[in-house]
C-alpha atoms as a PDB file:
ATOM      1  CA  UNK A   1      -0.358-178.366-149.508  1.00  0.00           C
ATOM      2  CA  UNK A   2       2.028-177.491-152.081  1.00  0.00           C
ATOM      3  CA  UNK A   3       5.687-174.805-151.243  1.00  0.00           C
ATOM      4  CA  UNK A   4       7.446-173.061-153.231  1.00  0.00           C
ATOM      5  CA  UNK A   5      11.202-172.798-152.492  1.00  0.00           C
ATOM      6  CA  UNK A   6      12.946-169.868-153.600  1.00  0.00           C
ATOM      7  CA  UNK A   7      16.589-170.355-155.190  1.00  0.00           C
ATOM      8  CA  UNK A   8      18.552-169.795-151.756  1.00  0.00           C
ATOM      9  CA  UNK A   9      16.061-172.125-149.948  1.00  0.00           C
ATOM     10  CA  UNK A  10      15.849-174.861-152.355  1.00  0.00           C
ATOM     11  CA  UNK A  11      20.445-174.767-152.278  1.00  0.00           C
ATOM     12  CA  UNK A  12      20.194-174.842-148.317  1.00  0.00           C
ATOM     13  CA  UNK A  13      18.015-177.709-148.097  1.00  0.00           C
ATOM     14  CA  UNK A  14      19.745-179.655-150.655  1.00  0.00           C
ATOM     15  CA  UNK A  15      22.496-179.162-148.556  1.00  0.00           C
ATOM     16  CA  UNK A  16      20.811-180.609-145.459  1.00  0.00           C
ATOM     17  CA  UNK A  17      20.364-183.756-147.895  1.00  0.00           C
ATOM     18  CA  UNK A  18      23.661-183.628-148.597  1.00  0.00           C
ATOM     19  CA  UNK A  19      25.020-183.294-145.348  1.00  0.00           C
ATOM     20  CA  UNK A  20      22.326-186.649-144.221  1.00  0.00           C
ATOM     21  CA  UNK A  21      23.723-188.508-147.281  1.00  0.00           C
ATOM     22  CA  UNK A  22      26.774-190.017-145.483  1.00  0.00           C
ATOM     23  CA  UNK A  23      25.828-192.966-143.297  1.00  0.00           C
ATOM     24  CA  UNK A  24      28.712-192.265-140.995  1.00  0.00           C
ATOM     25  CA  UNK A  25      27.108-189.140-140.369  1.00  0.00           C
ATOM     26  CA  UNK A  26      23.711-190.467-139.476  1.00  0.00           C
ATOM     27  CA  UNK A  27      25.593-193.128-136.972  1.00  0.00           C
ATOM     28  CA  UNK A  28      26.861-189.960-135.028  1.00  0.00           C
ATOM     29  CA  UNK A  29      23.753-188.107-134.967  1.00  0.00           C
ATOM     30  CA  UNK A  30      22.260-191.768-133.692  1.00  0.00           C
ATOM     31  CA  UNK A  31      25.009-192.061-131.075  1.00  0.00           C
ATOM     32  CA  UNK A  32      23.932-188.422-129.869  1.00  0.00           C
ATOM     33  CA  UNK A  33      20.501-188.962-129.554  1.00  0.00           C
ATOM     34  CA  UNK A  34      20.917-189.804-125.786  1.00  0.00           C
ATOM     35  CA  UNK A  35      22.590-187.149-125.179  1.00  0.00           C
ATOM     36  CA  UNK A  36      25.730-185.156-125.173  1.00  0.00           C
ATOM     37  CA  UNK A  37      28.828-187.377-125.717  1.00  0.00           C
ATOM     38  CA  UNK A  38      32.841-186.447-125.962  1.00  0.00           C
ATOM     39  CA  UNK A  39      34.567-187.092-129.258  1.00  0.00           C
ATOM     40  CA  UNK A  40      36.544-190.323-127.769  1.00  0.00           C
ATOM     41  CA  UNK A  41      32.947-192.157-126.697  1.00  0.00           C
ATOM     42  CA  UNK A  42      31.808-190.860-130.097  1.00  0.00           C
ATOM     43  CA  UNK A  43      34.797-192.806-131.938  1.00  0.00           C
ATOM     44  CA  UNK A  44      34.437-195.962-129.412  1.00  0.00           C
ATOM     45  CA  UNK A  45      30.522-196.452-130.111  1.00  0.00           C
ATOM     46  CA  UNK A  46      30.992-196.391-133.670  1.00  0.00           C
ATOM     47  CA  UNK A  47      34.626-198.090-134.115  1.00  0.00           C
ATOM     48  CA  UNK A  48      35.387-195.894-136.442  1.00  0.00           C
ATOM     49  CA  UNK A  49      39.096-193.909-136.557  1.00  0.00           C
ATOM     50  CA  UNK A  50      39.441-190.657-134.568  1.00  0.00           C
ATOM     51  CA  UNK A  51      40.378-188.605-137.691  1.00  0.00           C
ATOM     52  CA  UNK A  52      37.217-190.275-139.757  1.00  0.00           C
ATOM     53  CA  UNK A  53      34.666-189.299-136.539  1.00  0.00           C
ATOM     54  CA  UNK A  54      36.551-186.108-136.584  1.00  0.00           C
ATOM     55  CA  UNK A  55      36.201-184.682-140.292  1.00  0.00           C
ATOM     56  CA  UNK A  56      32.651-186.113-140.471  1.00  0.00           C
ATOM     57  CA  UNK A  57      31.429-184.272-136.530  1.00  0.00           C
ATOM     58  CA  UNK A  58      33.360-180.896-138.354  1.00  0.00           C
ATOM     59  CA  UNK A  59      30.802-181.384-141.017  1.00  0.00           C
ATOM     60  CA  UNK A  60      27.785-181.835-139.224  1.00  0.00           C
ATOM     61  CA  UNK A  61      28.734-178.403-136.936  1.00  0.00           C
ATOM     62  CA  UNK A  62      29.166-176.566-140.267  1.00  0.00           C
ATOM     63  CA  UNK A  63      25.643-177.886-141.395  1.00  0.00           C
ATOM     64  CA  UNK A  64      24.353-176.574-137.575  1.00  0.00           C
ATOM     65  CA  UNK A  65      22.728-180.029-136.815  1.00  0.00           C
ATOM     66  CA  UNK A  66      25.467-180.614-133.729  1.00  0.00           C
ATOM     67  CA  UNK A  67      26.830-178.261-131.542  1.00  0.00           C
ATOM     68  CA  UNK A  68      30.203-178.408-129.848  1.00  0.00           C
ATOM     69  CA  UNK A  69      31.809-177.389-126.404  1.00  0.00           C
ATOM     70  CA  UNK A  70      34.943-177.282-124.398  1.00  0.00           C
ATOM     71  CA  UNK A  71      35.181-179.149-121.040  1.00  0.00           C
ATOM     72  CA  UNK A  72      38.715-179.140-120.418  1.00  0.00           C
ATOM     73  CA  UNK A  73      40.588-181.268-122.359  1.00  0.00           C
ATOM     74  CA  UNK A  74      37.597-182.901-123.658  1.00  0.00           C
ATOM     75  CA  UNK A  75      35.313-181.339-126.745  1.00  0.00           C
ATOM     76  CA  UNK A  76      31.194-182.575-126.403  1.00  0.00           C
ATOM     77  CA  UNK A  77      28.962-182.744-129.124  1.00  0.00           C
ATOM     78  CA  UNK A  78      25.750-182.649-128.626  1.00  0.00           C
ATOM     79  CA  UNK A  79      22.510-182.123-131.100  1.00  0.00           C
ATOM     80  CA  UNK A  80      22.063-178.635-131.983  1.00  0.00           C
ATOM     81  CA  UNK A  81      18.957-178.991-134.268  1.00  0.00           C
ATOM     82  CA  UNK A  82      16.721-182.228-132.847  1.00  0.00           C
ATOM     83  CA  UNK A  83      14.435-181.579-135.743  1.00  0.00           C
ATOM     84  CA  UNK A  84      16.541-184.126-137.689  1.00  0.00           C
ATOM     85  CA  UNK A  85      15.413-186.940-135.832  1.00  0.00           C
ATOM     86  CA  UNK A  86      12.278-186.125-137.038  1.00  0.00           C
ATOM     87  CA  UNK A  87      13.155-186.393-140.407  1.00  0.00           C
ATOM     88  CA  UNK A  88      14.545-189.365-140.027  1.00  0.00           C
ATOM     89  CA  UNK A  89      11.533-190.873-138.802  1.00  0.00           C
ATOM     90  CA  UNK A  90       9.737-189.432-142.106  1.00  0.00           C
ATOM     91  CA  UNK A  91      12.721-191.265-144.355  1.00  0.00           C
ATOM     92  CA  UNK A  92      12.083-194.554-142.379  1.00  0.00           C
ATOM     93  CA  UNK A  93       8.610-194.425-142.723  1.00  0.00           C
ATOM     94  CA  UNK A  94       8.714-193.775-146.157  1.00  0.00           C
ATOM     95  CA  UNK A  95      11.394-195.726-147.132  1.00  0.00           C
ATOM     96  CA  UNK A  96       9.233-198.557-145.065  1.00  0.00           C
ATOM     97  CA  UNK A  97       5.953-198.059-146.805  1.00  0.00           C
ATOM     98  CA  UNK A  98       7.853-198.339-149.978  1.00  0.00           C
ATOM     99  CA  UNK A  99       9.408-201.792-149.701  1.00  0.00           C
ATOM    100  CA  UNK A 100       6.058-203.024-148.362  1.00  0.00           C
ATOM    101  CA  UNK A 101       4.323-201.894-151.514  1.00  0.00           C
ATOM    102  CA  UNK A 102       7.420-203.420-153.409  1.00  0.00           C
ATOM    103  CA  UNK A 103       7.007-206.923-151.167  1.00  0.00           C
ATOM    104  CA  UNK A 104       2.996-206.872-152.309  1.00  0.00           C
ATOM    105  CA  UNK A 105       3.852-206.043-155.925  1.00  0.00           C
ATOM    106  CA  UNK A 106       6.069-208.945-155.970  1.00  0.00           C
ATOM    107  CA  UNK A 107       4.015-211.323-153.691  1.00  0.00           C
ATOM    108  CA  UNK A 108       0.643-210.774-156.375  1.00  0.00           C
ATOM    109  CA  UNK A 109       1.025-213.370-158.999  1.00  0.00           C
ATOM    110  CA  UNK A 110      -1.583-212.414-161.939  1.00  0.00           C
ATOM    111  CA  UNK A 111      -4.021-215.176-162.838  1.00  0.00           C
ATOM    112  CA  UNK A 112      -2.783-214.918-166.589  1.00  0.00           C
ATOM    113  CA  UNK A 113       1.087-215.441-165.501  1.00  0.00           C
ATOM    114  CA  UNK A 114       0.258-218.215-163.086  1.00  0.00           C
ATOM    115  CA  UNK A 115      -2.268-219.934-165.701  1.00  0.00           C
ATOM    116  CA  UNK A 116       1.043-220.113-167.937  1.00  0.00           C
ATOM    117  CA  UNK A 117       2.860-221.520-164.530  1.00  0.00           C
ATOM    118  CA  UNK A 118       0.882-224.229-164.168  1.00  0.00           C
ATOM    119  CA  UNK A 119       0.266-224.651-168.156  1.00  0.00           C
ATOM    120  CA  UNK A 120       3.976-225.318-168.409  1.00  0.00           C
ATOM    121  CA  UNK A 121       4.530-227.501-165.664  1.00  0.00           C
ATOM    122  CA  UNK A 122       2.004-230.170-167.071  1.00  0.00           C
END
């Protein structure tokens, strides 16, 4: 079934892309996925710097796939929009399929190529 995306709709979901372009940001949302975590076990789970973790968990509140609370002293992030594991799934898959049909392509020798092969070896 073909959509159409109007101009505002086609910006916001390139920004979605955008925003699930930066591996460090699919780490976090894969360190989440369990459930709610503060930003230190966020930053231990992923050795990655505090200020790194930090600018790239601002960006993925901005984008409305995390959310964020105060517990204290301690700020939890937790995933706000749990329809983006989903489209993971669809990338994987996809991305999956593709380097099985890339494997086949490259694992199917045509008679006329391996005819030369074996011409040339003689």
């Amino acid at each position: 079934m073909p959509f159409a995306l109007n101009e505002r709709m086609t910006e916001l979901v390139a920004q979605r892309f955008r925003l699930l372009g930066e591996p460090m940001r699919l780490r976090i949302l894969q360190a989440l996925e369990a459930g709610e975590l503060p930003v230190n076990e966020i930053v231990d789970a992923l050795g990655a710097s505090q200020p790194n973790v930090s600018k790239h968990l601002q960006a993925l509140c901005q984008g409305g796939l995390i959310s964020r609370r105060r517990d204290g002293l301690n700020i939890y992030y937790g995933i706000a929009d749990p329809m983006v594991f989903k489209l993971c799934q669809l990338v994987c898959r996809s991305a999956e399929e593709h380097t099985r049909s890339q494997l086949e392509q490259l694992s199917t020798v045509s008679p006329r190529r391996q005819g030369k092969s074996a011409g040339a070896r003689r």
